[in-house]
C-alpha atoms as a PDB file:
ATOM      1  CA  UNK A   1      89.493 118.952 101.917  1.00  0.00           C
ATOM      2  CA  UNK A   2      91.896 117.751 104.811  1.00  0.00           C
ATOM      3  CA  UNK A   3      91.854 114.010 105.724  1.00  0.00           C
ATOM      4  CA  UNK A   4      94.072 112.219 107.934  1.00  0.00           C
ATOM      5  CA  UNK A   5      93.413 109.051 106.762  1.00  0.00           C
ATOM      6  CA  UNK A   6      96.312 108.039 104.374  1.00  0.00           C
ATOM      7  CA  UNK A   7      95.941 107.977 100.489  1.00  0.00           C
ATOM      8  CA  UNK A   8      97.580 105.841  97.646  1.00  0.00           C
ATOM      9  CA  UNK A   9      97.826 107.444  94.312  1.00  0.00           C
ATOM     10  CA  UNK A  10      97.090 104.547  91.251  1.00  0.00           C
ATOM     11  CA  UNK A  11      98.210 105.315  87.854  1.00  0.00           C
ATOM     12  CA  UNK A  12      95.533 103.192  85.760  1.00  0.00           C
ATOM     13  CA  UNK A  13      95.592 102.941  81.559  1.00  0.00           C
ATOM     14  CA  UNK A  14      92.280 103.869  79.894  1.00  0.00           C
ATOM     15  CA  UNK A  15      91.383 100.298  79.804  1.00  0.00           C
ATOM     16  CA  UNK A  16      91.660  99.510  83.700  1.00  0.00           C
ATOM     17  CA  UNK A  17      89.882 102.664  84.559  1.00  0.00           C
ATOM     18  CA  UNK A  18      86.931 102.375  82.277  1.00  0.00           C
ATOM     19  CA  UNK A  19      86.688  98.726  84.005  1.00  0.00           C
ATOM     20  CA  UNK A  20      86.647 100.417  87.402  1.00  0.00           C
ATOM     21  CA  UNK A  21      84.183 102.890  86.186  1.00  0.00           C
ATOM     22  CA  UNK A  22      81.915 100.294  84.824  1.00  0.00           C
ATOM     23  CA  UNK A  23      81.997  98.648  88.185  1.00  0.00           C
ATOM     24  CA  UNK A  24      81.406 101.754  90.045  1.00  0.00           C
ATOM     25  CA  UNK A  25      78.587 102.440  88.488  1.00  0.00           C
ATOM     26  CA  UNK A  26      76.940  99.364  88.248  1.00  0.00           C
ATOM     27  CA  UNK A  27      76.990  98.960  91.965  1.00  0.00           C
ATOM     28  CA  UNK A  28      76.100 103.095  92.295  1.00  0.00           C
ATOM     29  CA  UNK A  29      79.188 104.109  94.835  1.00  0.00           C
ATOM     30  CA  UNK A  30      81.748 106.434  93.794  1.00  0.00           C
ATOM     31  CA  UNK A  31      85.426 105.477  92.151  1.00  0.00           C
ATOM     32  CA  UNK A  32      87.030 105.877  95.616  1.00  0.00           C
ATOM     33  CA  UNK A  33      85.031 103.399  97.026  1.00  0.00           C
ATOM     34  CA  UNK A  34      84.999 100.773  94.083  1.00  0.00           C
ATOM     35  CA  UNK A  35      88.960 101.094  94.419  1.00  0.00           C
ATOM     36  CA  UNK A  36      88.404 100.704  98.204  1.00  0.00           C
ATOM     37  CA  UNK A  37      86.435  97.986  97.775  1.00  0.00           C
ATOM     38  CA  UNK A  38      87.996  95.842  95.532  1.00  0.00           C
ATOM     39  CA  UNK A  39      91.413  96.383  97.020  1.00  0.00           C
ATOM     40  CA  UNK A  40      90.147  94.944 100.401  1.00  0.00           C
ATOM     41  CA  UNK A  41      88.578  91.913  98.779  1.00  0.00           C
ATOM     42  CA  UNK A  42      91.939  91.851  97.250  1.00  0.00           C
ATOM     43  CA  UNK A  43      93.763  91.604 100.362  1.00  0.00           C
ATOM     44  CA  UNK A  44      91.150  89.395 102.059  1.00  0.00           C
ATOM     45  CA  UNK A  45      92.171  86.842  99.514  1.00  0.00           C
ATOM     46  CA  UNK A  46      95.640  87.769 100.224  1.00  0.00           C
ATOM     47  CA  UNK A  47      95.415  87.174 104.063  1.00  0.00           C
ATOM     48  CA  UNK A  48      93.261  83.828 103.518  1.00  0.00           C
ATOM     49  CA  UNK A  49      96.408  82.287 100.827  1.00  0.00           C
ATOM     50  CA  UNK A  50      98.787  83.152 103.890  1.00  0.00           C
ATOM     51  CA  UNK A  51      96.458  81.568 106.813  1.00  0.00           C
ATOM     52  CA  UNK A  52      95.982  78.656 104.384  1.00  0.00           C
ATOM     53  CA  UNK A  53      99.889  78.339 103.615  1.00  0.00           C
ATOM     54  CA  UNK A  54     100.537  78.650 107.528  1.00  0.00           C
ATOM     55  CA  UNK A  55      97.727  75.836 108.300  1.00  0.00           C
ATOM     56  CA  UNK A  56      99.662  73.694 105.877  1.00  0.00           C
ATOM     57  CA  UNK A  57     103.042  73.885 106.676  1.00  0.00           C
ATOM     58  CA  UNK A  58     101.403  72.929 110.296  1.00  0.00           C
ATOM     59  CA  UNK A  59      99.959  69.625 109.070  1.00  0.00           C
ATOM     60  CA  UNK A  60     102.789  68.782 107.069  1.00  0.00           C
ATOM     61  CA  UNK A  61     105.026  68.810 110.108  1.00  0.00           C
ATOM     62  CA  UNK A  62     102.434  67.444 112.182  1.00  0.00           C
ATOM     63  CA  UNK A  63     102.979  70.044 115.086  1.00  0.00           C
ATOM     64  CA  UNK A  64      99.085  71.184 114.711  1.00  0.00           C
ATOM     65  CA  UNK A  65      96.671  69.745 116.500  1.00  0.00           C
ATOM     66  CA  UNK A  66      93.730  69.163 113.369  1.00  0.00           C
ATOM     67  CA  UNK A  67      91.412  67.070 112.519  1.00  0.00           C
ATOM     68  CA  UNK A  68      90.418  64.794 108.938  1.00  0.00           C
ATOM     69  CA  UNK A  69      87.768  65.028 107.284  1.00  0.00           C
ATOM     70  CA  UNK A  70      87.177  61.967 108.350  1.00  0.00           C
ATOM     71  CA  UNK A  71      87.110  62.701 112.136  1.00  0.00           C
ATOM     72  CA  UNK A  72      84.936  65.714 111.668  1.00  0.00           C
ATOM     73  CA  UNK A  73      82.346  64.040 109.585  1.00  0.00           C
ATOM     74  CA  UNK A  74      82.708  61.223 112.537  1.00  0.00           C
ATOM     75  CA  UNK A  75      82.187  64.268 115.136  1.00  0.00           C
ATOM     76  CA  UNK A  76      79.284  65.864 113.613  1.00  0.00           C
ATOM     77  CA  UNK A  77      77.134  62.240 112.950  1.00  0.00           C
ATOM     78  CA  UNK A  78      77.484  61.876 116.722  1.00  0.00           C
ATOM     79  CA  UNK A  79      75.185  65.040 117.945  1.00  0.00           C
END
């Protein structure tokens, strides 16, 4: 079967597969789209650790415009 979606080819040991197979099944889709799956959580976490990092470096050199805690909790008690 022709795709043209890309591929990656993952070279697992018998214990990392079996744990991928166990997960597959227990939430009934197919290895493909456990990989698939847990890949893009993967890079969801990935992608929130770099916004996070980015937010940071923007408070520590004060060039953000952000609020406290303090001034939020201040903002919402007002409505």
């Amino acid at each position: 079967m022709e795709t043209t979606n890309p591929r990656i080819n993952v070279t697992l040991d018998r214990s990392e597969f079996d744990l991928i197979k166990q997960y597959a099944q227990a939430k009934r889709i197919s290895l493909s789209q456990a990989m698939l799956k847990l890949t893009l959580e993967k890079l969801e976490d990935y992608e929130d650790m770099l916004l996070a990092e980015k937010a940071l470096g923007r408070i520590k050199s004060n060039k953000g415009n952000y609020l406290t805690m303090k001034d939020l909790e201040s903002a919402f008690n007002e409505l």
